[in-house]
N, C-alpha and C. Protein backbone atom coordinates (compact mmCIF):
# COMPACT_ATOMS: atom_id res chain seq x y z
N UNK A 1 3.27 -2.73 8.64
CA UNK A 1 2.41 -2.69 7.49
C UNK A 1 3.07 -3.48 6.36
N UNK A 2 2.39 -4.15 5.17
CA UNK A 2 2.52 -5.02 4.26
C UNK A 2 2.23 -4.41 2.90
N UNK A 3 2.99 -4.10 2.17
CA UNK A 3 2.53 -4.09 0.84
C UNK A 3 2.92 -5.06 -0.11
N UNK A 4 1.66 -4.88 -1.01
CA UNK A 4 2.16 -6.19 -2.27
C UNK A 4 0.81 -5.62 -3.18
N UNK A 5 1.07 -6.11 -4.41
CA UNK A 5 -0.06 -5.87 -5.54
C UNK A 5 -0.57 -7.14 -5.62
N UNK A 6 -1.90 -6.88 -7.05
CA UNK A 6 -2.62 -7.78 -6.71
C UNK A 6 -3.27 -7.53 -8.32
N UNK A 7 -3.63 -8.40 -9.03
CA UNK A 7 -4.59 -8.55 -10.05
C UNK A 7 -6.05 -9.33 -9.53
N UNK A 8 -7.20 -8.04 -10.01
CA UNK A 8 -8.36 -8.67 -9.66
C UNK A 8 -8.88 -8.25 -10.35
N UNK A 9 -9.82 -9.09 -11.27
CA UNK A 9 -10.43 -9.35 -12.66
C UNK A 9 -9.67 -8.16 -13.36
N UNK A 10 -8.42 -8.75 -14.04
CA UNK A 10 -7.54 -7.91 -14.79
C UNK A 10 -7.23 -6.36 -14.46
N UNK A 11 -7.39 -5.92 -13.32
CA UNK A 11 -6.92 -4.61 -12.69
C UNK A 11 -6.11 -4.58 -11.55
N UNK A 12 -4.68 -4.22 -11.61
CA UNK A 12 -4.00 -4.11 -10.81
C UNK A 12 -4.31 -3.01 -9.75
N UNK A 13 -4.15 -3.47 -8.39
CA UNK A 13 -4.59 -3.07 -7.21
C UNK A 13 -3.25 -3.09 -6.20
N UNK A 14 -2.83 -2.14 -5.69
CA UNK A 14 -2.05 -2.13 -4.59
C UNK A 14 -2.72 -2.43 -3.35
N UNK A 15 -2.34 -2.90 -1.93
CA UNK A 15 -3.20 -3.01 -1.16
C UNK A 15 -1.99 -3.30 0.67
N UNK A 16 -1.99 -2.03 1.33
CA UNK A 16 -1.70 -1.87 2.35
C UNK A 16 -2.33 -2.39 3.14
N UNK A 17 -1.61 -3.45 4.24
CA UNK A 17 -1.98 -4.08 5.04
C UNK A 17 -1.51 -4.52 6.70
N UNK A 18 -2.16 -4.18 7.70
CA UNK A 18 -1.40 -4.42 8.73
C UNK A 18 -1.39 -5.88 9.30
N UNK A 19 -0.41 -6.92 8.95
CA UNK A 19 -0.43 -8.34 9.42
C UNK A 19 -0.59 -9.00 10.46
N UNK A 20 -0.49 -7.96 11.85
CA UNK A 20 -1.02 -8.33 12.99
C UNK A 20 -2.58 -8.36 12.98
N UNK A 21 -3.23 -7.74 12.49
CA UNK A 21 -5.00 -7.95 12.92
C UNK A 21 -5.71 -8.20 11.48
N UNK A 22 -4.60 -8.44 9.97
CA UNK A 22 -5.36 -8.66 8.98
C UNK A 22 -5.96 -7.64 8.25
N UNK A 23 -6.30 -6.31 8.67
CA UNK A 23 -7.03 -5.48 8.48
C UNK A 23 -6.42 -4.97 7.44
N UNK A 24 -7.34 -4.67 6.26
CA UNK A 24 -6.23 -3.80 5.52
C UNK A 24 -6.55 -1.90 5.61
N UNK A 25 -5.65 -1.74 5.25
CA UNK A 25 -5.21 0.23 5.34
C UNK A 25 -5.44 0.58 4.53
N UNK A 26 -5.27 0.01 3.02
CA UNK A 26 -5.63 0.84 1.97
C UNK A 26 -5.58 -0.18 0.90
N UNK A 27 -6.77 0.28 -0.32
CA UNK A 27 -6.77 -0.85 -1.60
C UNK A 27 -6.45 0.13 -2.19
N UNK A 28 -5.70 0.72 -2.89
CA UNK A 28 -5.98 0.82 -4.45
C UNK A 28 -6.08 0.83 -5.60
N UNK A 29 -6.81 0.83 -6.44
CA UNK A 29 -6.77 0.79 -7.86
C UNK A 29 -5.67 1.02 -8.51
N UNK A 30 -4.95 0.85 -8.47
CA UNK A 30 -3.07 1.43 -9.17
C UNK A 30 -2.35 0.70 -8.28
N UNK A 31 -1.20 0.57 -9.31
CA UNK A 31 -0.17 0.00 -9.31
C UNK A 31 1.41 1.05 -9.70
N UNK A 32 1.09 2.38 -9.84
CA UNK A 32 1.86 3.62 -9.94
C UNK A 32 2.00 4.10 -8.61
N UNK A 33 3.37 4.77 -8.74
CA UNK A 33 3.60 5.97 -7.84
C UNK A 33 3.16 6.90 -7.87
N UNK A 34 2.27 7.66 -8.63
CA UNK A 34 1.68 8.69 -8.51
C UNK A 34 0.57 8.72 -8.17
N UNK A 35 -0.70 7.38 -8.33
CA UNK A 35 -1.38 7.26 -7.77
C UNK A 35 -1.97 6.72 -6.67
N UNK A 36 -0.43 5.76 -5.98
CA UNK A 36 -0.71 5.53 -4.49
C UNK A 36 -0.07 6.51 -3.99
N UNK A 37 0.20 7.68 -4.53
CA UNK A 37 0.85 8.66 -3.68
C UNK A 37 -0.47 9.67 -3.11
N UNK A 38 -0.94 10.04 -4.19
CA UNK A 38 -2.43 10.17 -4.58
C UNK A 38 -3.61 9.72 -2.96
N UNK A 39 -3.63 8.67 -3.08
CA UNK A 39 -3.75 7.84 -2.34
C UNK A 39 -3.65 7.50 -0.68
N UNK A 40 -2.26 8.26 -0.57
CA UNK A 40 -2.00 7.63 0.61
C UNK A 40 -1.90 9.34 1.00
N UNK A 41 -1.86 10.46 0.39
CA UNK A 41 -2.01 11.64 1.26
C UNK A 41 -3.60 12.02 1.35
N UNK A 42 -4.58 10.77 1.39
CA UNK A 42 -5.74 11.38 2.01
C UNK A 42 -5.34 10.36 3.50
N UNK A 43 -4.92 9.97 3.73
CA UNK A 43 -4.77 9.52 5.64
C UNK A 43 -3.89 10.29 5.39
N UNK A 44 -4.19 10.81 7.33
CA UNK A 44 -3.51 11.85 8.07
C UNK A 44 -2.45 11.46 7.95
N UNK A 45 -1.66 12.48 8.01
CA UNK A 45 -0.31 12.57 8.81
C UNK A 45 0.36 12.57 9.73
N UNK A 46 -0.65 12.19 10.48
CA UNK A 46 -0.26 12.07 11.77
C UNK A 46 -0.63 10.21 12.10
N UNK A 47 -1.10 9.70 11.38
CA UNK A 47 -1.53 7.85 11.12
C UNK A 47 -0.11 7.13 10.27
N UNK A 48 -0.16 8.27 9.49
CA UNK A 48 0.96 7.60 8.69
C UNK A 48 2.38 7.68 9.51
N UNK A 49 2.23 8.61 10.38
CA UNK A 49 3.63 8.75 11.16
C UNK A 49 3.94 8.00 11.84
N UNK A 50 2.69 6.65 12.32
CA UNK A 50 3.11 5.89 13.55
C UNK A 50 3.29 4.48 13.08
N UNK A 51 3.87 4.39 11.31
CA UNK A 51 4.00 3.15 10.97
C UNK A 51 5.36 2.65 11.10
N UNK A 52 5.68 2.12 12.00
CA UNK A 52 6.84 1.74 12.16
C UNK A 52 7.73 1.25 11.14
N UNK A 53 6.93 -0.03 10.59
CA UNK A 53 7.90 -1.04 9.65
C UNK A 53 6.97 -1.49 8.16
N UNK A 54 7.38 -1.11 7.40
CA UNK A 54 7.01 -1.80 5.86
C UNK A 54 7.65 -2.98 5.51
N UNK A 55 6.81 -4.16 5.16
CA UNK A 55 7.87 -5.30 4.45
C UNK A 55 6.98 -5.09 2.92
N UNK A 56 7.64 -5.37 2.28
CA UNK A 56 7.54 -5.72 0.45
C UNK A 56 8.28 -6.56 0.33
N UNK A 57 7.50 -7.31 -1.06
CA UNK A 57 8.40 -8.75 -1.64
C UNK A 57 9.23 -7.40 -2.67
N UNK A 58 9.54 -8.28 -3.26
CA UNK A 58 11.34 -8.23 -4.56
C UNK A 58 10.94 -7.46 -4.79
N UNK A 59 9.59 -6.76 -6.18
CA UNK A 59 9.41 -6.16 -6.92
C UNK A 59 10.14 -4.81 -6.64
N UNK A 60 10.63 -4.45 -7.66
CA UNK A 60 11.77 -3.22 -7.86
C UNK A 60 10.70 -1.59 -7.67
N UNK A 61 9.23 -1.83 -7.91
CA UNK A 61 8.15 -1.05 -8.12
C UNK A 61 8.24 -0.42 -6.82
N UNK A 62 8.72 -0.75 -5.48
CA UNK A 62 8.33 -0.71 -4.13
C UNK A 62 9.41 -0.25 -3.47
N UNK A 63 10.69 0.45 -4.38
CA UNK A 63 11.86 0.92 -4.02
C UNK A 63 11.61 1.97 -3.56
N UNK A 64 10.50 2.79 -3.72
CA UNK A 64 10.80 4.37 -3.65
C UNK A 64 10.59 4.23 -1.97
């Protein structure tokens, strides 16, 4: 899976993505930890368990 943000018409958007089929996993509206946290505990837990590998660019935002 891929994360990276995104400005679209002046609203920052996070947006999870799997790079093998393009598809994305999740948009959302924020650019916080609290609200892609928000976010990412409506998929199961049992989907989220089978993500092997995250890449992120630099941004320090993507440490946690």
């Amino acid at each position: 899976m891929c994360i990276d943000d995104k400005n679209l018409g002046g609203e920052g958007y996070t947006i999870i993505h799997n790079p093998k089929t393009g598809k994305i996993a999740l948009m959302a509206m924020t650019t916080k930890l609290e609200g892609l946290k928000k976010a990412l505990d409506k998929i199961p837990s049992e989907i989220r368990r089978n993500v092997k590998t995250i890449t992120k660019d630099m941004a320090v935002n993507y440490d946690w």
